[in-house]
C-alpha atoms as a PDB file:
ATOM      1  CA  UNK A   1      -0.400  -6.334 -18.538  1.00  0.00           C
ATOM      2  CA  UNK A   2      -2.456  -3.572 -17.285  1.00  0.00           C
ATOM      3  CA  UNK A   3      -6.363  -4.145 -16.135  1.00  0.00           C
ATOM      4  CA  UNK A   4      -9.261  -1.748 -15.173  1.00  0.00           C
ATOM      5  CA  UNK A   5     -11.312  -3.615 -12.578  1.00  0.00           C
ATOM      6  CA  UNK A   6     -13.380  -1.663  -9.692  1.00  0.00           C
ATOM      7  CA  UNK A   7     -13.372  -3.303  -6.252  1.00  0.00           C
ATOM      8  CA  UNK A   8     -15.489  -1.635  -3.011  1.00  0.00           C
ATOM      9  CA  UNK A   9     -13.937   0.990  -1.423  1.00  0.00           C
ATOM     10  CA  UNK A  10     -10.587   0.322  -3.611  1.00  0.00           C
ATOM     11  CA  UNK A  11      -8.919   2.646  -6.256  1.00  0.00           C
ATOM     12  CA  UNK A  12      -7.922   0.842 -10.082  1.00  0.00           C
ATOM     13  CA  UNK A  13      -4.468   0.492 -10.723  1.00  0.00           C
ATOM     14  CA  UNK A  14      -2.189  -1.227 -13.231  1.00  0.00           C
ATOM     15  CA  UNK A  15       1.092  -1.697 -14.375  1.00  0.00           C
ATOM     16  CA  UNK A  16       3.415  -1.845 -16.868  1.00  0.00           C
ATOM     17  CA  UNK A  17       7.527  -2.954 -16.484  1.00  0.00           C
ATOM     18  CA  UNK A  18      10.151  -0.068 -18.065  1.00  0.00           C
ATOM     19  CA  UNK A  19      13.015   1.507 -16.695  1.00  0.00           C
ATOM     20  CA  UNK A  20      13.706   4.271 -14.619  1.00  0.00           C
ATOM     21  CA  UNK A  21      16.476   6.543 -15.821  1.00  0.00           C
ATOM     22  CA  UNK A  22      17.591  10.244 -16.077  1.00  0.00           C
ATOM     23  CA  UNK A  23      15.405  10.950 -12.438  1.00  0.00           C
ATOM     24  CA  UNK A  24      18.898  12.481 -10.221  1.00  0.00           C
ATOM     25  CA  UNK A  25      19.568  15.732 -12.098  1.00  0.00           C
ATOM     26  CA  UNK A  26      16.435  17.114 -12.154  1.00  0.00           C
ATOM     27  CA  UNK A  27      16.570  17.239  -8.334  1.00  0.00           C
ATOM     28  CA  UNK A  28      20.210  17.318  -6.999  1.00  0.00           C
ATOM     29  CA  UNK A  29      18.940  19.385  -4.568  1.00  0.00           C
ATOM     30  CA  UNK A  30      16.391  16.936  -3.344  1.00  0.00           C
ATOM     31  CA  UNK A  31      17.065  16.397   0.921  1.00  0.00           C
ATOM     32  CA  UNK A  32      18.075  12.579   0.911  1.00  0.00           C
ATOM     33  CA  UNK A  33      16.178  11.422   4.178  1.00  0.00           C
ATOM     34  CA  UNK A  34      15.808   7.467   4.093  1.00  0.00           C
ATOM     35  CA  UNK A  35      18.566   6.178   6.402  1.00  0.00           C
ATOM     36  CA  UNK A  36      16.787   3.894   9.440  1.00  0.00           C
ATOM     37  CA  UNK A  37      18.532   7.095  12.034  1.00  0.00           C
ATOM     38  CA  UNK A  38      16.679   9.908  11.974  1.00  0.00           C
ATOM     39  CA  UNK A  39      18.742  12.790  12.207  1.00  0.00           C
ATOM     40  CA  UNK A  40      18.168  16.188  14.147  1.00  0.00           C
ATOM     41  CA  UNK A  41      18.300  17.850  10.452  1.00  0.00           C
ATOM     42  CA  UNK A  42      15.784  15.399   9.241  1.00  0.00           C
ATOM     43  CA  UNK A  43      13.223  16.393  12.037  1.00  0.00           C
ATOM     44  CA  UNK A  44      13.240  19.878  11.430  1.00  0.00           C
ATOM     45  CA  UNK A  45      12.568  19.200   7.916  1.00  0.00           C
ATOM     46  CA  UNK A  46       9.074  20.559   6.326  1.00  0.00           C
ATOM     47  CA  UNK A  47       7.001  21.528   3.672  1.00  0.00           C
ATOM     48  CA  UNK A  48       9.180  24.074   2.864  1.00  0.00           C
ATOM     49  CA  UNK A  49      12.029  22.105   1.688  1.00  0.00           C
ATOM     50  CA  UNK A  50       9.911  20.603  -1.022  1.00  0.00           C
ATOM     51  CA  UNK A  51      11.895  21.614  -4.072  1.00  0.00           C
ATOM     52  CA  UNK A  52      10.305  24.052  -6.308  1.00  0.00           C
ATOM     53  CA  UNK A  53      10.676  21.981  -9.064  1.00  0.00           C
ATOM     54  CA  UNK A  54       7.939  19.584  -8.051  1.00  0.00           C
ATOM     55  CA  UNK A  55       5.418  22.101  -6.267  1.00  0.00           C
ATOM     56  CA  UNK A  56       3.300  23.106  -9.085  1.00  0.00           C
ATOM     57  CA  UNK A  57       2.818  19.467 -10.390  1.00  0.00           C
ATOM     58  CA  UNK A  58       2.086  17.879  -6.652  1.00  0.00           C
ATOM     59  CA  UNK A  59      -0.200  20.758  -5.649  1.00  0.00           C
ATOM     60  CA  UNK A  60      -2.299  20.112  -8.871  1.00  0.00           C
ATOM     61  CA  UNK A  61      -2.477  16.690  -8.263  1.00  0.00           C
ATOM     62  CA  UNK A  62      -3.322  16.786  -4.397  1.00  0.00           C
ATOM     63  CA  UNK A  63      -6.031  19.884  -5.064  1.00  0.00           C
ATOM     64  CA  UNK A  64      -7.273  18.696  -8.396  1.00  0.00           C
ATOM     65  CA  UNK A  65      -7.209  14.682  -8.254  1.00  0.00           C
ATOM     66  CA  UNK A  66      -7.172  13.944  -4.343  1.00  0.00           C
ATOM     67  CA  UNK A  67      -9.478  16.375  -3.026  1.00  0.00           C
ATOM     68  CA  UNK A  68     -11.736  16.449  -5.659  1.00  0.00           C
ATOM     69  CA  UNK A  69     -11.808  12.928  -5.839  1.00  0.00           C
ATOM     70  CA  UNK A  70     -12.098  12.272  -2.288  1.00  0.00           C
ATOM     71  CA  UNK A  71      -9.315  10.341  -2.162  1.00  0.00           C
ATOM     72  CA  UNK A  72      -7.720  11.332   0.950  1.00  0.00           C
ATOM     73  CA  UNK A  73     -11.390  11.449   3.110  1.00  0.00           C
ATOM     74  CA  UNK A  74     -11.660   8.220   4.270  1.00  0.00           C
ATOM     75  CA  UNK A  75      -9.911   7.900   7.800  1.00  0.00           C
ATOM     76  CA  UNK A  76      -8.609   4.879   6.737  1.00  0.00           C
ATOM     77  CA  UNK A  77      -5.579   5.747   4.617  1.00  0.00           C
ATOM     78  CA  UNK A  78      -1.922   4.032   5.613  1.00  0.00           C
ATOM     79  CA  UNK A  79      -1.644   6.990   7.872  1.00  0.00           C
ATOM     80  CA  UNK A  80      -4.607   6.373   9.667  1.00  0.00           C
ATOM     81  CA  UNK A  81      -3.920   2.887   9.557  1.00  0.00           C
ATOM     82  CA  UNK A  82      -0.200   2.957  11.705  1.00  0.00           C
ATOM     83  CA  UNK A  83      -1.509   5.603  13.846  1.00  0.00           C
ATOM     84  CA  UNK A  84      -4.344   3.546  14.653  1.00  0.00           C
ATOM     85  CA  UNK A  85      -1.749   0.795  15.125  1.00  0.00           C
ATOM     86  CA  UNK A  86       0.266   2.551  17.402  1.00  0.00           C
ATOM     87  CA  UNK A  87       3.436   2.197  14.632  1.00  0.00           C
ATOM     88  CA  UNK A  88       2.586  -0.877  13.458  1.00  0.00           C
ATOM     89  CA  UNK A  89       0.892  -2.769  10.180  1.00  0.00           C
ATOM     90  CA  UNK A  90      -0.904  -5.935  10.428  1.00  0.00           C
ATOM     91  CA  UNK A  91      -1.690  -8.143   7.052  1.00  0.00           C
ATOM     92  CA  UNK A  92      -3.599 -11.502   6.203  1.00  0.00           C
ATOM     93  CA  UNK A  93      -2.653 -12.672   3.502  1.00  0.00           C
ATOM     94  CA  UNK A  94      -6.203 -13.974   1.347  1.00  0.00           C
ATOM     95  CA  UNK A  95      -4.567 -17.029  -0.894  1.00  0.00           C
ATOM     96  CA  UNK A  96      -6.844 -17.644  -3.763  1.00  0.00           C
ATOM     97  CA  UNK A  97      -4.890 -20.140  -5.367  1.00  0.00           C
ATOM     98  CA  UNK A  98      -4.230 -23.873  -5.476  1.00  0.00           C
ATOM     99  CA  UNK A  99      -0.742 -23.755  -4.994  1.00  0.00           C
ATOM    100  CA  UNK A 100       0.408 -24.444  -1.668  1.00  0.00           C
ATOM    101  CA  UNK A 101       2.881 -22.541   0.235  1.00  0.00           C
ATOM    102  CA  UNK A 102       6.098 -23.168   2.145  1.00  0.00           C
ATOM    103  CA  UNK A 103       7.471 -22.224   5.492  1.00  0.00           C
ATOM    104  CA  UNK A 104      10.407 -20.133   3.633  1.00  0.00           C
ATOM    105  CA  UNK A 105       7.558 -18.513   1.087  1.00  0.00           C
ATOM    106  CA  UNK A 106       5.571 -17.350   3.629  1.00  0.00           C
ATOM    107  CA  UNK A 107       8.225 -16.187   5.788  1.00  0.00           C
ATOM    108  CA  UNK A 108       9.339 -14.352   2.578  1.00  0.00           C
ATOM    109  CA  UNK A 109       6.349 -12.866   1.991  1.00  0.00           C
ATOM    110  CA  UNK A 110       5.903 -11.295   5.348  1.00  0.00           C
ATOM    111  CA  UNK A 111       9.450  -9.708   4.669  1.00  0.00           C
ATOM    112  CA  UNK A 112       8.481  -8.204   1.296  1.00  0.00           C
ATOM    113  CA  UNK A 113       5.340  -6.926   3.048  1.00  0.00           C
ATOM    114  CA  UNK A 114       7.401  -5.152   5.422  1.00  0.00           C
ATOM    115  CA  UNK A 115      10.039  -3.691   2.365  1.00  0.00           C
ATOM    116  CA  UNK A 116       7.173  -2.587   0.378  1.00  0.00           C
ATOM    117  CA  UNK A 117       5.883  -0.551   3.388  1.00  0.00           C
ATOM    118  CA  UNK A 118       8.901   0.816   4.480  1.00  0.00           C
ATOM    119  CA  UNK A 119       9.750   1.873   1.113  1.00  0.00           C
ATOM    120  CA  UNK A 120       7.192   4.244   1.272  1.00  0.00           C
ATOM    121  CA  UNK A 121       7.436   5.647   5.354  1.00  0.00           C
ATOM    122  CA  UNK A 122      11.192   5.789   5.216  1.00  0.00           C
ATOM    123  CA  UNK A 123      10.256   9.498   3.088  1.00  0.00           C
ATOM    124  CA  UNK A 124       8.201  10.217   6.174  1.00  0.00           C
ATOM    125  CA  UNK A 125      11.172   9.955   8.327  1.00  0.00           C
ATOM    126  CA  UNK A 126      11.808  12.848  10.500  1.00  0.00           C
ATOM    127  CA  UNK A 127       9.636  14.676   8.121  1.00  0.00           C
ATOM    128  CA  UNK A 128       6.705  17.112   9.639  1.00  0.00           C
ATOM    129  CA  UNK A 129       6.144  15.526  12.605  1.00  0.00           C
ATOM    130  CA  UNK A 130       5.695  12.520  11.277  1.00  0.00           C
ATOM    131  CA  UNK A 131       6.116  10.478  14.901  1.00  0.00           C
ATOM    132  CA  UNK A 132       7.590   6.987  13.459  1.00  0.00           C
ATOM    133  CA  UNK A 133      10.660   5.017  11.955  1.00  0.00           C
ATOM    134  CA  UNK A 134      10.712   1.877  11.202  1.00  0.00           C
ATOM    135  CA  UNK A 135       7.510   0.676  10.794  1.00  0.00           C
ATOM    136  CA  UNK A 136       6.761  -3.134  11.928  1.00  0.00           C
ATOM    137  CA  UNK A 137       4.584  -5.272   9.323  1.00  0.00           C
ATOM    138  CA  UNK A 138       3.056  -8.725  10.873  1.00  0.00           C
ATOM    139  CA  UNK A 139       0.925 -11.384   8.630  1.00  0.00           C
ATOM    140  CA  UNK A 140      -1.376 -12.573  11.400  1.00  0.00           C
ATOM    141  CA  UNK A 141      -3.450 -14.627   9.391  1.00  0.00           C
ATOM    142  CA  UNK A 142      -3.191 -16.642   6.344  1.00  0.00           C
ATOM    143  CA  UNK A 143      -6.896 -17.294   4.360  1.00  0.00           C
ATOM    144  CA  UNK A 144      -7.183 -20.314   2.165  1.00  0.00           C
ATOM    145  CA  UNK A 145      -9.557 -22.814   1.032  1.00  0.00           C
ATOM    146  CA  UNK A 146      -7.769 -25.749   1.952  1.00  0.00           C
ATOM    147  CA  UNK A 147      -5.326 -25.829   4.720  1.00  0.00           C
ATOM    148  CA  UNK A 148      -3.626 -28.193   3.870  1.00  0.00           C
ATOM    149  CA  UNK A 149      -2.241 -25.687   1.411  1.00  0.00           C
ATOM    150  CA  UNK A 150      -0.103 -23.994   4.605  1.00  0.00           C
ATOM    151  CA  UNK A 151       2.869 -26.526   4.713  1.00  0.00           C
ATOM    152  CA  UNK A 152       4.937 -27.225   8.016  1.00  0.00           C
ATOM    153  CA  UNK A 153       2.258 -24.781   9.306  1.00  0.00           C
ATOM    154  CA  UNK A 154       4.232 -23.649  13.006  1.00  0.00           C
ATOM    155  CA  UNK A 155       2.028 -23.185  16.250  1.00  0.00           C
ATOM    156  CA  UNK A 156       1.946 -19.340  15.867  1.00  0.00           C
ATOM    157  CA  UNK A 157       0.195 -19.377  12.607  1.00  0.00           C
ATOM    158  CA  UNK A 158      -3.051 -18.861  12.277  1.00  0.00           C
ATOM    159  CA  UNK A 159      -5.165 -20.194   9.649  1.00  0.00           C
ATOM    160  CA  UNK A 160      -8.857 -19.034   8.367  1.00  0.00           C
ATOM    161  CA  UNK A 161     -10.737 -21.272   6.285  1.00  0.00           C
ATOM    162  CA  UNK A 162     -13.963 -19.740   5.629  1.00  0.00           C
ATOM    163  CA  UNK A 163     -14.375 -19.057   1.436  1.00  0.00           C
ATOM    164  CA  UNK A 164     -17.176 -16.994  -0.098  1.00  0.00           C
ATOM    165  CA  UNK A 165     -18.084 -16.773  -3.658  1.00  0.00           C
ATOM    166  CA  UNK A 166     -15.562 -14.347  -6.049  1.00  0.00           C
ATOM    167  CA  UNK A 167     -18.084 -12.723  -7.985  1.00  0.00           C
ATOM    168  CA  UNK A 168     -15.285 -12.069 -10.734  1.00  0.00           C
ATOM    169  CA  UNK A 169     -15.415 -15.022 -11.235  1.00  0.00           C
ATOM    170  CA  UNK A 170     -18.756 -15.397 -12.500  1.00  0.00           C
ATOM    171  CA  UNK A 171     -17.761 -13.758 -15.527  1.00  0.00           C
ATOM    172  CA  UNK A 172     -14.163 -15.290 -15.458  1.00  0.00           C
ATOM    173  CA  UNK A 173     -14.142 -18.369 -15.518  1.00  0.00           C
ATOM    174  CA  UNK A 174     -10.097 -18.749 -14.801  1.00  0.00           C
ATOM    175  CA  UNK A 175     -10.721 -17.077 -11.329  1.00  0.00           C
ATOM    176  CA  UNK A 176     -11.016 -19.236  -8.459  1.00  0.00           C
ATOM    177  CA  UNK A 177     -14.541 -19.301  -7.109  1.00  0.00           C
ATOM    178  CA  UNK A 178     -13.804 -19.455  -3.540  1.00  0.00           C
ATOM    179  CA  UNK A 179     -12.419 -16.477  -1.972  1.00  0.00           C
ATOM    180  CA  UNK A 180     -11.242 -17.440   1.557  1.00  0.00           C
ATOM    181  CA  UNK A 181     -11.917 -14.281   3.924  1.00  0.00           C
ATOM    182  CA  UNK A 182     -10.641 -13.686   7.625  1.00  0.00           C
ATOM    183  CA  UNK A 183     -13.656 -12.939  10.631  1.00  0.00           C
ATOM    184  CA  UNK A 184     -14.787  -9.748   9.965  1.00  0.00           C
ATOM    185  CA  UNK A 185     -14.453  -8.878  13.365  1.00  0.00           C
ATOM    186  CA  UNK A 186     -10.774  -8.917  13.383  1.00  0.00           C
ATOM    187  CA  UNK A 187     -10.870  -6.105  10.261  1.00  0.00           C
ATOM    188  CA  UNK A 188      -9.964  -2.703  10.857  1.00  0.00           C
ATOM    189  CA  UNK A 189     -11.433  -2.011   7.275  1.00  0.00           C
ATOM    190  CA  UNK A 190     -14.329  -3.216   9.008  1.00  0.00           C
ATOM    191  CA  UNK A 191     -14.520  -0.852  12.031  1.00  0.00           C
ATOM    192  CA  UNK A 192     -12.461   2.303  11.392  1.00  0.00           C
ATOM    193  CA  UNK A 193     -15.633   4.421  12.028  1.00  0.00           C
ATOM    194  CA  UNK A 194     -15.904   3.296  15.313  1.00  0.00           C
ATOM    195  CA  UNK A 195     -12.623   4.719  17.379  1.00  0.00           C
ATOM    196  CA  UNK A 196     -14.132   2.704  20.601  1.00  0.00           C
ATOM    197  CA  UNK A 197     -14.166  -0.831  18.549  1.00  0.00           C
ATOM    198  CA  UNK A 198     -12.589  -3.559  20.605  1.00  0.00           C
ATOM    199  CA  UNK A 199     -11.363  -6.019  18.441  1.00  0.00           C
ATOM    200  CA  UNK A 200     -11.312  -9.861  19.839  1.00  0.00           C
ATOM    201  CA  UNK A 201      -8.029 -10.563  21.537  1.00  0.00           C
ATOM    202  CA  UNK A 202      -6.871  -7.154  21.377  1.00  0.00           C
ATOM    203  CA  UNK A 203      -4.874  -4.576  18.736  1.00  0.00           C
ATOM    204  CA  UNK A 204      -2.603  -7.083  18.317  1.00  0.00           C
ATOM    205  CA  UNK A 205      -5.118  -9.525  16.575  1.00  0.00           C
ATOM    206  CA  UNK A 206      -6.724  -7.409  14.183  1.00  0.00           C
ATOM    207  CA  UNK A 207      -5.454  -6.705  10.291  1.00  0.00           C
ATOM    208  CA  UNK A 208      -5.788  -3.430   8.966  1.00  0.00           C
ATOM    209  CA  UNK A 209      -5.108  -5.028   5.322  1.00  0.00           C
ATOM    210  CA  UNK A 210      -5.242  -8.094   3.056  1.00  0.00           C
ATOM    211  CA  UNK A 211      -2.265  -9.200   0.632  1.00  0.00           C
ATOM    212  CA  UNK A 212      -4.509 -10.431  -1.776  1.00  0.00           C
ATOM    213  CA  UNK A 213      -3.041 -13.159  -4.233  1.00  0.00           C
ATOM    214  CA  UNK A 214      -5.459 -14.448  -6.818  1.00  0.00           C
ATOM    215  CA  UNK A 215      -4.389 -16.921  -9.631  1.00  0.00           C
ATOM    216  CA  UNK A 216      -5.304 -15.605 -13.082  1.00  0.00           C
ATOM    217  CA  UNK A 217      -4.903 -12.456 -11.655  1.00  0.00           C
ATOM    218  CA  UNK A 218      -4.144  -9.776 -14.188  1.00  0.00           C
ATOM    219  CA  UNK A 219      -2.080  -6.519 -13.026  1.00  0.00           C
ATOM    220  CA  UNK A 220      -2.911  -5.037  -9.810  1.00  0.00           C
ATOM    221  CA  UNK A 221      -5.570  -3.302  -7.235  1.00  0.00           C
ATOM    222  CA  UNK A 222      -5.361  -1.427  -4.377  1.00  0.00           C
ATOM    223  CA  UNK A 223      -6.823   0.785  -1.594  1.00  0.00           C
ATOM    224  CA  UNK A 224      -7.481   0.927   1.935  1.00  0.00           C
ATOM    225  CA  UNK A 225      -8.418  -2.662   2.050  1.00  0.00           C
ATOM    226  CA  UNK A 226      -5.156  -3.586   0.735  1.00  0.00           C
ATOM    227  CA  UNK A 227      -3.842  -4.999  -2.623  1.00  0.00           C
ATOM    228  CA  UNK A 228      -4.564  -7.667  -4.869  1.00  0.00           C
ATOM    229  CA  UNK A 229      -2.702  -8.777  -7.881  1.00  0.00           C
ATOM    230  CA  UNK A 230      -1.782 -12.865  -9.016  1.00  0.00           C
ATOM    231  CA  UNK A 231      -0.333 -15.320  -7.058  1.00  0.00           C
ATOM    232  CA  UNK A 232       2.544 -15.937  -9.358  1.00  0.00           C
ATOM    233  CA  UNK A 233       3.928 -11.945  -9.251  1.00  0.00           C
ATOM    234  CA  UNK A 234       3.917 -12.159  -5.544  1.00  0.00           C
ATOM    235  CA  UNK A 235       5.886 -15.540  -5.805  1.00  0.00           C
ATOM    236  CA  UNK A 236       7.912 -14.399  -8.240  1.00  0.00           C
ATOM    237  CA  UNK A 237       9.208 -11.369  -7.221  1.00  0.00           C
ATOM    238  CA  UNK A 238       8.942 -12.022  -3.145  1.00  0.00           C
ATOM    239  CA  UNK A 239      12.513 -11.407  -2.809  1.00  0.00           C
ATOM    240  CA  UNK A 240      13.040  -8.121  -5.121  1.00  0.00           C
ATOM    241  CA  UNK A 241      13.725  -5.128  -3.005  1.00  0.00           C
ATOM    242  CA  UNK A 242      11.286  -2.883  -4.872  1.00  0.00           C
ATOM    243  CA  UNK A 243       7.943  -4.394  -6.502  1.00  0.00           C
ATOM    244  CA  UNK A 244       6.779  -2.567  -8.421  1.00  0.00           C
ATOM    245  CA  UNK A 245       2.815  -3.523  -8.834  1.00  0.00           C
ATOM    246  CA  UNK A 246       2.971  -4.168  -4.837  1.00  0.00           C
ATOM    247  CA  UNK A 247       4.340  -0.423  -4.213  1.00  0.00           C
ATOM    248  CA  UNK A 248       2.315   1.214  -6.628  1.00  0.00           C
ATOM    249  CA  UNK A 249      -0.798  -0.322  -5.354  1.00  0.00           C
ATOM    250  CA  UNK A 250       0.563   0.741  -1.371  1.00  0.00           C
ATOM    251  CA  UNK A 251       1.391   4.110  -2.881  1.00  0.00           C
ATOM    252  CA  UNK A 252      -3.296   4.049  -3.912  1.00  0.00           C
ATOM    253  CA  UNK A 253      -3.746   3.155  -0.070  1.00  0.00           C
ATOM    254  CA  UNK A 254      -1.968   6.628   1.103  1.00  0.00           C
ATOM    255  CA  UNK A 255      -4.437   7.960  -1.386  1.00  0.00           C
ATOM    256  CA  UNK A 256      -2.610   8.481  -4.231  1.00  0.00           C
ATOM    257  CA  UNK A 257      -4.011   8.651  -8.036  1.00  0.00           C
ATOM    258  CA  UNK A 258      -3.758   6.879 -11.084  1.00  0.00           C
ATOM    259  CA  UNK A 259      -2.669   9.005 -13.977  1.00  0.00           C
ATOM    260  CA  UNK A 260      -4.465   7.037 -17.116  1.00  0.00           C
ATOM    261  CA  UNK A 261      -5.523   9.452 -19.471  1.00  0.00           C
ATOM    262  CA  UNK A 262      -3.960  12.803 -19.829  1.00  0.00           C
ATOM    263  CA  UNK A 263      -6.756  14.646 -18.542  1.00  0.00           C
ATOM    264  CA  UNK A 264      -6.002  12.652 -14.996  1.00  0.00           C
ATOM    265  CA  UNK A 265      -2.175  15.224 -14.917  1.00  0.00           C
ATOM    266  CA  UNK A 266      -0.812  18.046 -14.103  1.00  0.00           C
ATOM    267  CA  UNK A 267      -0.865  20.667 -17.092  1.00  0.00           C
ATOM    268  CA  UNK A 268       2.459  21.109 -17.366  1.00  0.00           C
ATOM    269  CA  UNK A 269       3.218  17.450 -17.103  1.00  0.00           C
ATOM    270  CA  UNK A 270       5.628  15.717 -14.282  1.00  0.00           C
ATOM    271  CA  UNK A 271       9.147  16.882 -13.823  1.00  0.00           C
ATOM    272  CA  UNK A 272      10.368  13.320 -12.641  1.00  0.00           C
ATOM    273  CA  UNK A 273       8.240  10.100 -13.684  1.00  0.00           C
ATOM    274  CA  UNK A 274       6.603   8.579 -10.902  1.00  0.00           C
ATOM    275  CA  UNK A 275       5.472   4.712 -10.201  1.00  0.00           C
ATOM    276  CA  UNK A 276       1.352   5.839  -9.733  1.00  0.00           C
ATOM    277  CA  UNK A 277       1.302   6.295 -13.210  1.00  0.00           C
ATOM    278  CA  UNK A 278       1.379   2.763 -14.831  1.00  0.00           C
ATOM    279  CA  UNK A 279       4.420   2.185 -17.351  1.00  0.00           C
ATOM    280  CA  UNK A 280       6.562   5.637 -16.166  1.00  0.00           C
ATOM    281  CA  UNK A 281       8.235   4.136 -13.155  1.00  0.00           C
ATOM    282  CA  UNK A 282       8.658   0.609 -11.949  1.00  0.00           C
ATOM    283  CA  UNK A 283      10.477   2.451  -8.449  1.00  0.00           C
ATOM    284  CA  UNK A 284       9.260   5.022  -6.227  1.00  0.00           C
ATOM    285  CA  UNK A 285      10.563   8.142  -7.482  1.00  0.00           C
ATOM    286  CA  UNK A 286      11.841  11.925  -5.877  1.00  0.00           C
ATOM    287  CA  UNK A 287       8.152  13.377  -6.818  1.00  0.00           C
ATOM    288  CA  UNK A 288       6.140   9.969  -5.359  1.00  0.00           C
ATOM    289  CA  UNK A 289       7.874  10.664  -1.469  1.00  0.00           C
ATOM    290  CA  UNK A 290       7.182  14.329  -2.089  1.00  0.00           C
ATOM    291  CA  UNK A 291       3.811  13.863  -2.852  1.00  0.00           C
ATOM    292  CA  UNK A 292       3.566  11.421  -0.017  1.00  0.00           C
ATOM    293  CA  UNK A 293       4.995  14.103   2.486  1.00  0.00           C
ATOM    294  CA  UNK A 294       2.965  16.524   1.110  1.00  0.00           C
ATOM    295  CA  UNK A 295      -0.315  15.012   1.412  1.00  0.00           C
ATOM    296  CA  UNK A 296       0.883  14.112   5.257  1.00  0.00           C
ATOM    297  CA  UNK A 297       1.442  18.064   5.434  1.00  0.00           C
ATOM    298  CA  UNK A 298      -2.245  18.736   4.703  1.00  0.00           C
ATOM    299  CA  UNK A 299      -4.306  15.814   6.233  1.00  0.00           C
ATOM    300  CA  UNK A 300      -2.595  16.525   9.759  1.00  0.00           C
ATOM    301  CA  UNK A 301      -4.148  19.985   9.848  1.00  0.00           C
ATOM    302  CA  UNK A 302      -7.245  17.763  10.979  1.00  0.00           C
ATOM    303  CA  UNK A 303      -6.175  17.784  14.314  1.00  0.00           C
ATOM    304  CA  UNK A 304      -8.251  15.298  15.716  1.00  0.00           C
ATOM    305  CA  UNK A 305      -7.720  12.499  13.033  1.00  0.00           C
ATOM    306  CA  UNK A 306      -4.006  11.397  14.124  1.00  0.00           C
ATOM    307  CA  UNK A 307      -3.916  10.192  17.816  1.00  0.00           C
ATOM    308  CA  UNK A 308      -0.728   8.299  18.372  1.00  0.00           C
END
C-alpha cells in the first residue's frame, strides 16, 4: 500500500497494516500518563524518567535524523501550531473527491480529527511543562468542487469552493484535477513567519492544517501542512479509535522521521516497534510518546519560540 510522493514543505510517509504485539514487557516500568486528569505526579514528570531502555535509540534518532534533517526547524510543528492557537487545533478539510458527504460523516470526521490529535498530546500531559490537556480540534472549513457535495449543509458551516489544478494529476490520470483550496489568508501555514499576522475574523477563523482526502489516493502524506491520504481510508475507518495512516502522518507534523531503509535507524535497532516506521506498528507505541516528549524537552530550550 505504501507510496513515496514529495509534497512542499511536507515529509513522505506510508503505511503498511500488521499487528502490534509483545510491546508491555520491554517497558513495565514505563510512567503510564494518558488519563484526561493530570495528576501532581504527572507534572513533575521529566526527561529524566525516560526509561533507559529507549534513550540510546531516541537520542540517535532526534540528533542524527531530526536535527540533521531539519526536521524540527520550522516553527510550525504541532507544537508551534497549539501554542500559536492558544490550546487549540483548527482543520479544513480539502475534499478531492466526487462523493458527497453527510451531516453524520462530517460530524464524524471532525471527531476522529480530534482522537487522532489527542492520541498523540495525551503523552504530553503533565509532562515538562507542557501547559495543556485536552486539546480542542475544530473543522472550520470544508473545500470542495461542488457544494452541492456538503449535504444538509447547517448555518455554521462554511464552505470554500475555489479548485486549482492537482499537478499529480497530470501524470495520474485517476487523480481528480481540481483541488479545492481554502483563502490563503485564513492559513497559518501561510503566515507562521509573521507572529504579528492578523488573520480575517480573528484566531478563531484561521486553520493551521488541511485533512486532505483525495480519491485514488495511495497511502499517506504528512507535515506541517497537514495530511493527505484517500477519501475512502478516511471514510472507512472515521470511527476507529486509532488510525493508523492518520496518526502516523500527525506523528511527521511533530517532526518525526520515516524509518525506510536501514540506514534511516538507530544502530542498535528499536527496543519497541513504533508506528513512524511503515509496517512495524499500526498504534502509537511506548518509544513514539517518548520520542514525542523528548523532542518537546529540547525544542523548548528556545525560549522565545513557545508563547502561550
Amino acid at each position: 500500500m505504501s507510496i513515496r510522493r514529495k509534497w512542499i514543505l511536507g515529509f513522505l510517509s506510508a503505511a503498511l497494516t500488521v499487528s502490534l504485539a509483545g510491546t508491555a514487557a520491554a517497558l513495565a516500568k514505563t510512567p503510564q500518563r494518558q488519563t484526561n486528569a493530570v495528576s501532581q505526579a504527572a507534572i513533575a514528570a521529566s526527561l529524566s524518567d525516560m526509561p533507559e531502555a529507549l534513550r540510546p535509540s531516541i537520542e540517535w534518532v532526534y540528533n542524527n535524523r531530526m536535527l540533521k534533517e531539519n526536521s524540527v526547524g520550522r516553527k510550525n510543528l504541532i507544537f508551534d501550531q497549539i501554542f500559536a492557537g492558544k490550546g487549540t487545533i483548527n482543520y479544513v478539510v480539502r475534499w478531492q473527491s466526487p462523493k458527497n458527504l453527510t451531516l453524520q460523516q462530517r460530524q464524524d470526521i471532525e471527531r476522529m480529527l480530534g482522537r487522532q490529535l489527542n492520541n498523540w498530546t495525551k503523552h504530553l500531559k503533565g509532562y515538562d511543562g507542557w501547559p495543556y490537556g485536552d486539546i480542542p480540534v475544530k473543522v472550520v472549513g470544508w473545500a470542495v468542487a461542488n457544494p452541492a457535495q456538503i449535504l444538509n449543509k447547517q448555518p455554521h458551516e462554511i464552505v470554500y469552493t475555489q479548485t486549482i489544478v492537482d499537478e499529480l494529476s497530470r501524470t495520474d490520470p485517476r487523480i481528480p484535477s481540481a483541488l479545492p483550496v481554502a483563502p490563503s489568508a485564513l492559513s497559518r501555514f501561510e503566515h507562521f513567519n509573521d507572529r504579528n499576522y492578523v488573520y480575517p475574523g480573528g484566531l478563531d477563523k484561521r486553520f493551521d492544517m488541511y485533512l486532505w482526502a483525495t480519491a485514488n489516493f495511495g497511502g499517506g502524506a504528512g507535515g506541517d501542512w497537514g495530511q493527505r491520504m484517500s477519501d475512502e481510508y478516511i471514510l472507512s475507518t472515521v470511527n476507529n479509535y486509532e488510525v493508523h495512516i492518520m496518526e502516523h502522518e500527525i506523528g511527521h507534523g511533530f517532526g518525526l522521521p520515516d524509518f525506510y531503509g536501514a540506514q534511516d535507524r538507530p544502530p542498535g535497532g528499536f527496543p519497541l516497534p513504533t508506528i513512524m516506521w511503515a509496517g512495524n506498528s499500526t498504534t502509537i507505541t511506548d518509544w513514539d510518546a517518548w520520542l514525542l516528549r523528548y523532542t518537546w524537552s529540547q525544542l523548548k530550550k528556545d525560549a522565545q519560540r513557545f508563547q502561550p
